[in-house]
C-alpha atoms as a PDB file:
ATOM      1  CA  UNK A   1     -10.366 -21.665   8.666  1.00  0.00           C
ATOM      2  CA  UNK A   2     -11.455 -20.659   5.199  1.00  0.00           C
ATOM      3  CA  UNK A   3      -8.435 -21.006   3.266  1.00  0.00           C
ATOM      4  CA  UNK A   4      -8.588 -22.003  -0.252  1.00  0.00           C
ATOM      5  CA  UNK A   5      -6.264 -24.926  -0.117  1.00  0.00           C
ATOM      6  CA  UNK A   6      -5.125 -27.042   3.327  1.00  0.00           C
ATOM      7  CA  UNK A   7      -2.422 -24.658   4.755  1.00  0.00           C
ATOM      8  CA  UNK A   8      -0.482 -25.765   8.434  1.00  0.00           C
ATOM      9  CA  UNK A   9      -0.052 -22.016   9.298  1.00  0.00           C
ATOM     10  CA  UNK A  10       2.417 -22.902  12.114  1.00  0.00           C
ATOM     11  CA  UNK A  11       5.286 -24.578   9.800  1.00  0.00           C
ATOM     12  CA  UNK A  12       4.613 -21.453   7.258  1.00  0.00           C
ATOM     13  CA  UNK A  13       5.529 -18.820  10.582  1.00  0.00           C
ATOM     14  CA  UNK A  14       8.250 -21.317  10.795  1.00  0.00           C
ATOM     15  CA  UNK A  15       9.646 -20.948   7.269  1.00  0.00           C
ATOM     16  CA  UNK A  16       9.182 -17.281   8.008  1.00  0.00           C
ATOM     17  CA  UNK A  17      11.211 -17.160  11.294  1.00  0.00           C
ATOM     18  CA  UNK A  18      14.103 -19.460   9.700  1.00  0.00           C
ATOM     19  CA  UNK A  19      14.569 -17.032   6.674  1.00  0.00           C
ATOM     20  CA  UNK A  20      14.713 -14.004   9.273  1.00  0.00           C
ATOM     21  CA  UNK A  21      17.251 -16.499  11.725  1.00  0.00           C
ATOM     22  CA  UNK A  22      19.164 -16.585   8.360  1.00  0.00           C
ATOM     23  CA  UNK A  23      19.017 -12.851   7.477  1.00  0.00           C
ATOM     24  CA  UNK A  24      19.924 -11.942  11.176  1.00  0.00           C
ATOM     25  CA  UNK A  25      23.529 -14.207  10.756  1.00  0.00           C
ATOM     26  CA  UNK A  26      24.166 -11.596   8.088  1.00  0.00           C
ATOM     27  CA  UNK A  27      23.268  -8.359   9.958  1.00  0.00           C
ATOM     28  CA  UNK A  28      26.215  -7.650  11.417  1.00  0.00           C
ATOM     29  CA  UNK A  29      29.118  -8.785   8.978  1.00  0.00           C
ATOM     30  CA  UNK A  30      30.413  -7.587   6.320  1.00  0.00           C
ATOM     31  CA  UNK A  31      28.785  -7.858   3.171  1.00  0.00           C
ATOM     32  CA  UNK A  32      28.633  -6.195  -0.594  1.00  0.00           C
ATOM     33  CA  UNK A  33      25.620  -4.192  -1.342  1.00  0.00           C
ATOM     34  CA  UNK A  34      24.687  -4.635  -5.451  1.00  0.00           C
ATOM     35  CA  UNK A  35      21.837  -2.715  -7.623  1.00  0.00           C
ATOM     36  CA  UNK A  36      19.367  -4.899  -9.078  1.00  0.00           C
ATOM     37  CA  UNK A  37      17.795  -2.725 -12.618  1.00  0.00           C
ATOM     38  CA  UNK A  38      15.656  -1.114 -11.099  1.00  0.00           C
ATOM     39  CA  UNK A  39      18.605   0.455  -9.100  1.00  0.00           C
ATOM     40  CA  UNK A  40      17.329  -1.006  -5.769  1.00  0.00           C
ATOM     41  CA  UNK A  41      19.362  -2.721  -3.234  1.00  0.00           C
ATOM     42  CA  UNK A  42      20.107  -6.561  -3.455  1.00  0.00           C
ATOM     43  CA  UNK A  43      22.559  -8.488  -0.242  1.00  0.00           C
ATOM     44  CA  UNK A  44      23.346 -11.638   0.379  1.00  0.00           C
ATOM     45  CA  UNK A  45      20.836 -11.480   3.224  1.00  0.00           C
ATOM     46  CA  UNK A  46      18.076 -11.012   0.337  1.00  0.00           C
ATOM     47  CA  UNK A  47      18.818 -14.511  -1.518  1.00  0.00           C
ATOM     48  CA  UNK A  48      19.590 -16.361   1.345  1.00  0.00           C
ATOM     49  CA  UNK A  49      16.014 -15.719   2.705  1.00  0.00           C
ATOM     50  CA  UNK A  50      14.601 -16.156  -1.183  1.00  0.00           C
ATOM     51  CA  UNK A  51      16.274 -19.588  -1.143  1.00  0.00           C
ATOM     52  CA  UNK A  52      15.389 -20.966   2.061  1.00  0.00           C
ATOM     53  CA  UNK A  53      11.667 -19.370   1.879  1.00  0.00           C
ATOM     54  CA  UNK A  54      11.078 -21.131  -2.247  1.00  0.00           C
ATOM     55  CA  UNK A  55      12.456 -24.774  -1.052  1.00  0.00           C
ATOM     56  CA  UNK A  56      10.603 -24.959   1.891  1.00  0.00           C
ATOM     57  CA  UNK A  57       7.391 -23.568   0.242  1.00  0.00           C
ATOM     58  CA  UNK A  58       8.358 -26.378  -2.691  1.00  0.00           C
ATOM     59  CA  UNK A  59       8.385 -29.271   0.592  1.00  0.00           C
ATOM     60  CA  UNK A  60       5.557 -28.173   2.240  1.00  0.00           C
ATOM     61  CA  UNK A  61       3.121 -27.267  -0.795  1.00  0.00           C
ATOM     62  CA  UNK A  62       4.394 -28.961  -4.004  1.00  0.00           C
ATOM     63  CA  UNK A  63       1.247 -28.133  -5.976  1.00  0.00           C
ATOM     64  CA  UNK A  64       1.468 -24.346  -5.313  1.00  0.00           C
ATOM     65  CA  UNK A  65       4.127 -22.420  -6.995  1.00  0.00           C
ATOM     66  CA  UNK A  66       5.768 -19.298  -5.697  1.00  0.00           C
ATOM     67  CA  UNK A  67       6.760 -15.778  -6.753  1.00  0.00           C
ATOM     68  CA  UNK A  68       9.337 -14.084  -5.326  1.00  0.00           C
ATOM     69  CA  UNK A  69      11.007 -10.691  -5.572  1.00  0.00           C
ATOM     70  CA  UNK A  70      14.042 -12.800  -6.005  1.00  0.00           C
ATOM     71  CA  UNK A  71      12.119 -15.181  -8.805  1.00  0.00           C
ATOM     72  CA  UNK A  72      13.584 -15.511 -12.179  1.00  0.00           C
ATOM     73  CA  UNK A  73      11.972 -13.652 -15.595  1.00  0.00           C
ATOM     74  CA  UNK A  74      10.104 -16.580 -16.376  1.00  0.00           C
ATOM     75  CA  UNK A  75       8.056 -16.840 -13.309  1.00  0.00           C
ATOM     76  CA  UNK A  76       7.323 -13.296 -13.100  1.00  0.00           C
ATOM     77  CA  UNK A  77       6.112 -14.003 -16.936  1.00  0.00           C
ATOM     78  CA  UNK A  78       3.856 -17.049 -15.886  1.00  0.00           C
ATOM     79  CA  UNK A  79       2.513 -15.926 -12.663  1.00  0.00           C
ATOM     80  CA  UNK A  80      -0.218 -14.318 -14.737  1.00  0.00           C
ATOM     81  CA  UNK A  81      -1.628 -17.837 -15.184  1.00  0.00           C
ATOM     82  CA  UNK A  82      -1.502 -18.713 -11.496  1.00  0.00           C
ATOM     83  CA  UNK A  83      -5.041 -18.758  -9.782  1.00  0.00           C
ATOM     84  CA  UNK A  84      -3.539 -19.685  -6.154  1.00  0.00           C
ATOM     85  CA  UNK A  85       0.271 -19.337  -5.076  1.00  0.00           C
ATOM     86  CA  UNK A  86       2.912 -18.030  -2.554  1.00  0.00           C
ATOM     87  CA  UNK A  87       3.933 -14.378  -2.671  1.00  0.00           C
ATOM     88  CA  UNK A  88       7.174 -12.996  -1.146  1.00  0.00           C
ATOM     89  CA  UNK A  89       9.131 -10.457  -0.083  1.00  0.00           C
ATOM     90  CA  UNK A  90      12.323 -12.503   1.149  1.00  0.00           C
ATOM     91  CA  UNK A  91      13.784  -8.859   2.357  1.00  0.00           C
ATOM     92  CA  UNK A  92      11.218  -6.150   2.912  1.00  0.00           C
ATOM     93  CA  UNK A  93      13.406  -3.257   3.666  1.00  0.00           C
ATOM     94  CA  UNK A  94      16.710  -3.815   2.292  1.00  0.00           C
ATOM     95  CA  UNK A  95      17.678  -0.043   2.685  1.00  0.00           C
ATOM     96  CA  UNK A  96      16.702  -0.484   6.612  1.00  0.00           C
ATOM     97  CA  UNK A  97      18.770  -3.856   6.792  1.00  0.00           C
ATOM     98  CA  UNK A  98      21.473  -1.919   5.015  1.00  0.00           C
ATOM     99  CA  UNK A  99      21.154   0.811   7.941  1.00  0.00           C
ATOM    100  CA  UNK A 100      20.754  -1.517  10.311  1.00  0.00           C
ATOM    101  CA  UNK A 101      18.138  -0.126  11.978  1.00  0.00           C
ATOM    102  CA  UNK A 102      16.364  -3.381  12.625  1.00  0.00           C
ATOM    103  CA  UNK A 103      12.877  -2.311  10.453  1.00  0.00           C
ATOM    104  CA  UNK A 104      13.045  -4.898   7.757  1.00  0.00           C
ATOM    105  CA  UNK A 105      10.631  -7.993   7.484  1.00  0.00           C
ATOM    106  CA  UNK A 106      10.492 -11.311   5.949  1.00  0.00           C
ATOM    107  CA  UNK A 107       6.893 -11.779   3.917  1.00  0.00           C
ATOM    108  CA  UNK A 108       4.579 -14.687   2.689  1.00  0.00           C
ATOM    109  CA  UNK A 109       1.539 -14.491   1.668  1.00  0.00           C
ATOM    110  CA  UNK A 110      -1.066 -16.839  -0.044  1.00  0.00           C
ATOM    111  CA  UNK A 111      -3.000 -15.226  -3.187  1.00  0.00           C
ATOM    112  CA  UNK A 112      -6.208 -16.981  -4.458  1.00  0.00           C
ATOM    113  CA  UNK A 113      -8.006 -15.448  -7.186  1.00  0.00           C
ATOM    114  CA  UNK A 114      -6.584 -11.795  -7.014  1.00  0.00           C
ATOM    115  CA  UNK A 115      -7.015 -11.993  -3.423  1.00  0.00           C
ATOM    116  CA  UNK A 116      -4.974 -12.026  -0.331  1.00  0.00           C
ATOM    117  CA  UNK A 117      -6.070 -14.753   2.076  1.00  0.00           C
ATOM    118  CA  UNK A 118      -3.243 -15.592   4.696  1.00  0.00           C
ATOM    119  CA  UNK A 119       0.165 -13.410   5.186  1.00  0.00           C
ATOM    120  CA  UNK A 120       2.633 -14.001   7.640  1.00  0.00           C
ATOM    121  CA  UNK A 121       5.197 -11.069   8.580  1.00  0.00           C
ATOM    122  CA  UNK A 122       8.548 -12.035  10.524  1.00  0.00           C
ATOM    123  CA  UNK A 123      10.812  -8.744  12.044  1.00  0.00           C
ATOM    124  CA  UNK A 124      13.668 -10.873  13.003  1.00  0.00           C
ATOM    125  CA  UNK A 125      15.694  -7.670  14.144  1.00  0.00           C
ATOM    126  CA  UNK A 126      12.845  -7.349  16.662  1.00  0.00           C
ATOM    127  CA  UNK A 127      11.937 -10.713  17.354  1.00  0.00           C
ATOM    128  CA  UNK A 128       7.936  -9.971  16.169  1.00  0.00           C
ATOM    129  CA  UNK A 129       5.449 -12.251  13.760  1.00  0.00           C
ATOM    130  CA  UNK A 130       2.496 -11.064  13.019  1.00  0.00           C
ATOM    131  CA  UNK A 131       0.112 -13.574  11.048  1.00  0.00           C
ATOM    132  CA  UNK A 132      -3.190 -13.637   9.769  1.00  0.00           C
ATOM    133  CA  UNK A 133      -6.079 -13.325   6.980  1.00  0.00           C
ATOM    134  CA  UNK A 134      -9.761 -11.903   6.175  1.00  0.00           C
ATOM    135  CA  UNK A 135     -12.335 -14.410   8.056  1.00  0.00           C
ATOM    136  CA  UNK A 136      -9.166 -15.772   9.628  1.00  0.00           C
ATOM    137  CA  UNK A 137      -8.486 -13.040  12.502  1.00  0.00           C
ATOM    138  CA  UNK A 138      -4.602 -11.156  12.935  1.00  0.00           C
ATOM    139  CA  UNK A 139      -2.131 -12.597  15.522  1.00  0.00           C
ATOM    140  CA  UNK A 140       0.836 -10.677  17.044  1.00  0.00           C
ATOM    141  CA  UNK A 141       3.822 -13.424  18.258  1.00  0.00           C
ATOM    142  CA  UNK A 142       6.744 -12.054  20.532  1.00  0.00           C
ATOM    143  CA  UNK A 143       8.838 -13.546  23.410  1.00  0.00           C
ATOM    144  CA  UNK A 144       6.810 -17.133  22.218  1.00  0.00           C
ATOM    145  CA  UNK A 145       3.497 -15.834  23.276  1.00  0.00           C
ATOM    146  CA  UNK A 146       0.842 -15.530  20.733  1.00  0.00           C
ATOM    147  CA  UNK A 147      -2.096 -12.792  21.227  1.00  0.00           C
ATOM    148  CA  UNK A 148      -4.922 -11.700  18.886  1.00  0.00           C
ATOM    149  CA  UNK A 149      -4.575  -7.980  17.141  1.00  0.00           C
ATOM    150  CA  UNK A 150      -7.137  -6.237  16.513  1.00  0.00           C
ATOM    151  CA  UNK A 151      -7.192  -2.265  14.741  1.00  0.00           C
ATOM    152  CA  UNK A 152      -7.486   0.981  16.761  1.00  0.00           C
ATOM    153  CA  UNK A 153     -11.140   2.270  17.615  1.00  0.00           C
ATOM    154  CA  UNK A 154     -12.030   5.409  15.664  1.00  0.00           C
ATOM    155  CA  UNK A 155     -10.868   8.199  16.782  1.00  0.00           C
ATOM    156  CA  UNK A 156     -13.032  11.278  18.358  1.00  0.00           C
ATOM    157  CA  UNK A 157     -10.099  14.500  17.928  1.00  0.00           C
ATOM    158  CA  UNK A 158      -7.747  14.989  15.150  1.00  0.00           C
ATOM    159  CA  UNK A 159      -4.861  14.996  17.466  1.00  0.00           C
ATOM    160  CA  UNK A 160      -5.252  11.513  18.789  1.00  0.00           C
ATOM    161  CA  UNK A 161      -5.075   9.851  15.315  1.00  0.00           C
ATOM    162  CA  UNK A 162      -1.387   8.090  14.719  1.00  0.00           C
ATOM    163  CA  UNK A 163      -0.116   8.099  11.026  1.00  0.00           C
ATOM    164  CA  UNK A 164       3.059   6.152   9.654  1.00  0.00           C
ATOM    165  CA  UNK A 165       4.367   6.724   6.681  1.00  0.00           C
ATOM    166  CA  UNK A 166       7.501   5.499   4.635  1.00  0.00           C
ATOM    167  CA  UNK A 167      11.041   5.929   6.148  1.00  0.00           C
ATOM    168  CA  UNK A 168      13.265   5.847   2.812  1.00  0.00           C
ATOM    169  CA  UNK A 169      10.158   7.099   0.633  1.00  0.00           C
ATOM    170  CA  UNK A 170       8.243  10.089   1.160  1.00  0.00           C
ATOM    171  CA  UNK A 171       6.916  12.737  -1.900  1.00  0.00           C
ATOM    172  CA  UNK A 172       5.401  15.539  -1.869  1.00  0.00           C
ATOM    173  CA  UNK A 173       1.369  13.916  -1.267  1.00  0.00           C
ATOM    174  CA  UNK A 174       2.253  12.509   1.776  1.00  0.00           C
ATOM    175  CA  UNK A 175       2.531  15.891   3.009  1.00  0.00           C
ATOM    176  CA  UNK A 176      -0.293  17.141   1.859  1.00  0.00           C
ATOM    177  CA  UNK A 177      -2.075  14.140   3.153  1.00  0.00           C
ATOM    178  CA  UNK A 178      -0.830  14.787   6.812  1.00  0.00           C
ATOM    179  CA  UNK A 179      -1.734  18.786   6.502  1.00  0.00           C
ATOM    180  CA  UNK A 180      -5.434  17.782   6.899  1.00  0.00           C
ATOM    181  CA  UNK A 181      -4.572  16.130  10.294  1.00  0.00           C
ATOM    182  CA  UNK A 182      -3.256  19.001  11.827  1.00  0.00           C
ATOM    183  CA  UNK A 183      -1.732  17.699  15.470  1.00  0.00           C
ATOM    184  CA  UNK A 184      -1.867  14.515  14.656  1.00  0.00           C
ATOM    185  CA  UNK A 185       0.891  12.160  15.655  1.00  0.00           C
ATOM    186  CA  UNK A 186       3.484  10.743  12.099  1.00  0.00           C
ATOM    187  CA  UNK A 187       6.068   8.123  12.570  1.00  0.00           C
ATOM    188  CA  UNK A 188       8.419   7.041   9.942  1.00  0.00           C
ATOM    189  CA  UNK A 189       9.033   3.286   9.478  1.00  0.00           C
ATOM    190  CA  UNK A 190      10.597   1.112   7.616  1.00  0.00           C
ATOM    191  CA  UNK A 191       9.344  -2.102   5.258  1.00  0.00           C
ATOM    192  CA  UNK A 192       5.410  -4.088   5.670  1.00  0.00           C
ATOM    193  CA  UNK A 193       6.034  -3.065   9.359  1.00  0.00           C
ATOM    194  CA  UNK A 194       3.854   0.238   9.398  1.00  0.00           C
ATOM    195  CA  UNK A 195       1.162  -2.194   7.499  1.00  0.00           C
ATOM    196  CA  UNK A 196       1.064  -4.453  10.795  1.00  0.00           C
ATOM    197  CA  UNK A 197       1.289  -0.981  13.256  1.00  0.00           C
ATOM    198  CA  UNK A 198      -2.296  -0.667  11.400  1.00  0.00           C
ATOM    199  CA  UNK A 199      -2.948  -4.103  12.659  1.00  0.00           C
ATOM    200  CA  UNK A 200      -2.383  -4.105  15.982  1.00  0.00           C
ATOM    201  CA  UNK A 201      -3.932  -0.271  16.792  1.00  0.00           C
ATOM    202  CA  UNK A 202      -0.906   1.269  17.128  1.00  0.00           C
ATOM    203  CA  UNK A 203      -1.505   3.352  13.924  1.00  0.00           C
ATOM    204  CA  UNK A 204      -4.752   4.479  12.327  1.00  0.00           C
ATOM    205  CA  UNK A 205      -3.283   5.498   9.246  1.00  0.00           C
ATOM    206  CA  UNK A 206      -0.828   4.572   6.620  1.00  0.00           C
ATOM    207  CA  UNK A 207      -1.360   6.975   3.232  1.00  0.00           C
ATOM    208  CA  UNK A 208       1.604   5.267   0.753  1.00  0.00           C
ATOM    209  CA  UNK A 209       1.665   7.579  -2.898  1.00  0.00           C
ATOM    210  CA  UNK A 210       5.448   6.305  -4.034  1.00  0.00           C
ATOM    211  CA  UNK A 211       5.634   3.079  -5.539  1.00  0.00           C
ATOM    212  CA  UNK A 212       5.095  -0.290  -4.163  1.00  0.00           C
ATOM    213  CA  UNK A 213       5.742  -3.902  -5.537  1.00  0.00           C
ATOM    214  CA  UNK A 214       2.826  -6.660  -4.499  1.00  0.00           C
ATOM    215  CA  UNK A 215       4.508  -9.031  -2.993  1.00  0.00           C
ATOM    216  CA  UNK A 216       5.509  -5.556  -0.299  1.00  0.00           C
ATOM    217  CA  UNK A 217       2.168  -5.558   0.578  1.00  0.00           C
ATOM    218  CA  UNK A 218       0.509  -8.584   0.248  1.00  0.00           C
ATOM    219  CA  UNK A 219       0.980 -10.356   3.316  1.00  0.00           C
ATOM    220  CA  UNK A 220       0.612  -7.701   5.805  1.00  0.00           C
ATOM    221  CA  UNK A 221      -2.810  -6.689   3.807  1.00  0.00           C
ATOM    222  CA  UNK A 222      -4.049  -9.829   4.789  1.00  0.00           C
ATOM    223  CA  UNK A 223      -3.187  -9.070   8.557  1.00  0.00           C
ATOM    224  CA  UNK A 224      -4.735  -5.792   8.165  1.00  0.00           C
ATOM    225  CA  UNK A 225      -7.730  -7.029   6.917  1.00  0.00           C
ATOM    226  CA  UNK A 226      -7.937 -10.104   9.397  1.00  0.00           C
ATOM    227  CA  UNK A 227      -7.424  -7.375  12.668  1.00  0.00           C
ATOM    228  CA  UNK A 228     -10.761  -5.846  10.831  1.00  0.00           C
ATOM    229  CA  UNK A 229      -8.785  -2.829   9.033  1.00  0.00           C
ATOM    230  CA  UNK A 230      -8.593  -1.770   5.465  1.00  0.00           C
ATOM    231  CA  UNK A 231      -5.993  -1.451   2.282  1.00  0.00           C
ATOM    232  CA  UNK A 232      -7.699   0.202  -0.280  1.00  0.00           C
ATOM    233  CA  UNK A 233      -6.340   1.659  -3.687  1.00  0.00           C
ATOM    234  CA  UNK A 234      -6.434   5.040  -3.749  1.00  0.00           C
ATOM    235  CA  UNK A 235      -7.498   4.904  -7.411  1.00  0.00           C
ATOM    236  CA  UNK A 236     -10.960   3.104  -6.869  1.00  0.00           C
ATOM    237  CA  UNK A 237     -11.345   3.025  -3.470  1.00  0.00           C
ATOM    238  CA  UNK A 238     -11.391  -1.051  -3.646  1.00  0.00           C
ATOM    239  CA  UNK A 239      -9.151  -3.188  -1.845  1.00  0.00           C
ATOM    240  CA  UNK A 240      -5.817  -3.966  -3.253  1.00  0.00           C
ATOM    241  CA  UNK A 241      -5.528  -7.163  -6.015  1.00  0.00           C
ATOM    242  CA  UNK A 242      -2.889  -9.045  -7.011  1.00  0.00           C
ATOM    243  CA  UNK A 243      -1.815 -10.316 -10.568  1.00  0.00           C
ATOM    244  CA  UNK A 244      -4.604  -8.723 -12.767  1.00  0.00           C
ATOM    245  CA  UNK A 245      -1.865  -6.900 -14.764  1.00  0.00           C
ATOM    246  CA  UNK A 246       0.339  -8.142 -17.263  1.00  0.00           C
ATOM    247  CA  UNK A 247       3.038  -5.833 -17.679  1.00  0.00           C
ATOM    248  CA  UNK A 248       3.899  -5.086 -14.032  1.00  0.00           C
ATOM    249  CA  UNK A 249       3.450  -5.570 -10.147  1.00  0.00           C
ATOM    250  CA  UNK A 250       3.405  -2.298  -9.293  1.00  0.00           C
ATOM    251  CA  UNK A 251       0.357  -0.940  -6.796  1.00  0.00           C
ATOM    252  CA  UNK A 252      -1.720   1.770  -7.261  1.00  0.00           C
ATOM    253  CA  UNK A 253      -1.855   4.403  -4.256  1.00  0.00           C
ATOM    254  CA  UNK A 254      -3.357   2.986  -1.525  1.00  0.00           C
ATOM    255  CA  UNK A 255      -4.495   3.995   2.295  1.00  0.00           C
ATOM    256  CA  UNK A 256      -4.380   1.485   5.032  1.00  0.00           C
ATOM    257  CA  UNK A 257      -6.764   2.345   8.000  1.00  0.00           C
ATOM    258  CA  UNK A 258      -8.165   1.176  10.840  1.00  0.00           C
END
């Protein structure tokens, strides 16, 4: 396995499915819904996950730090000096969790040298982990059996191509993208979930033009890209990178296909 640093996968899809066991206690009580600066949603459910998901990163890799949505200022400020380290999204989909319409996702994902190399998706809600990495191959985990992914073939007519797109974020180019697939089938979805639908052939599209955080994508890129798909920028037409900015985590555009 060509992983920059020794990993044991298995207790990292563990870490993965213990945050979502935690997040799933929450679902169904009652809880307070606050607004983080940016004005999006923050629950209990989201630090619970960020807190179990840091320690056990800190016990099983002490030599690898980790950035979180949840991280404080100060690691968001050194991060740029980080060559390899943990990325996460503790609570991919808060507004769907919030809904309660099951499409949120726990994700980790390993970043060496700008790049993706391992990510590891948990839908609790749906009892689903998807795990995987370039050179590495994509997995899809449900009912405890494990089975290899792999992306949809190309497609021969317009109308058999599958697109997903954003549930709680759609603009004005997402239309426009979907007017030059005329018959062609679009499902909205929630959180890194329409990432993995890329990954396992059940979508050959996902166009995103609103804004979208790293650590959203990160680990599911690397499943796309391990099932033999694509997540380029929509900028450059390169894959996506991680912490070459300094003033913000934002991604470009970007078009996952198969």
């Amino acid at each position: 396995m060509n992983l920059p640093v020794d990993i044991d996968i298995p207790q990292i899809i563990s870490l993965a499915q213990k945050a979502g066991d935690a997040i799933m206690k929450i679902y169904t009580e009652d809880y307070n819904v606050h607004k983080k600066l940016d004005e999006s949603p923050l629950t209990k459910a989201d630090l619970s996950s960020h807190e179990i998901i840091v320690q056990g990163l800190r016990e099983l890799t002490p030599n690898i730090p980790t950035l979180s949505e949840e991280s404080p200022e100060r690691d968001i400020k050194n991060r740029v000096t980080w060559k390899t380290y943990w990325l996460v999204d503790p609570l991919d989909g808060t507004k769907e969790f919030i809904k309660k319409n099951g499409e949120f996702t726990v994700n980790i994902a390993l970043i060496h040298q700008n790049k993706t190399v391992l990510g590891v998706v948990n839908a609790p809600a749906l009892d689903v982990t998807y795990w995987g990495g370039r050179g590495v191959g994509a997995y899809k985990l449900k009912n405890g059996i494990e089975k290899k992914i792999r992306v949809a073939t190309k497609k021969k007519y317009i109308k058999d191509i599958k697109i997903v797109g954003s549930r709680s974020h759609q603009c004005e180019e997402f239309y426009e993208f979907i007017a030059d697939y005329p018959g062609a089938s679009v499902s909205p979805i929630g959180s890194s979930l329409k990432l993995c639908l890329v990954a396992e052939g059940f979508a050959d599209l996902y166009p995103r033009f609103g804004p979208t955080s790293e650590w959203d994508t990160a680990a599911a890129q690397s499943i796309v890209e391990g099932a033999g798909g694509t997540v380029v920028s929509l900028v450059d037409r390169l894959p996506l990178k991680y912490n070459t900015k300094f003033s913000t985590l934002l991604n470009p555009k970007f078009l996952a296909s198969s």
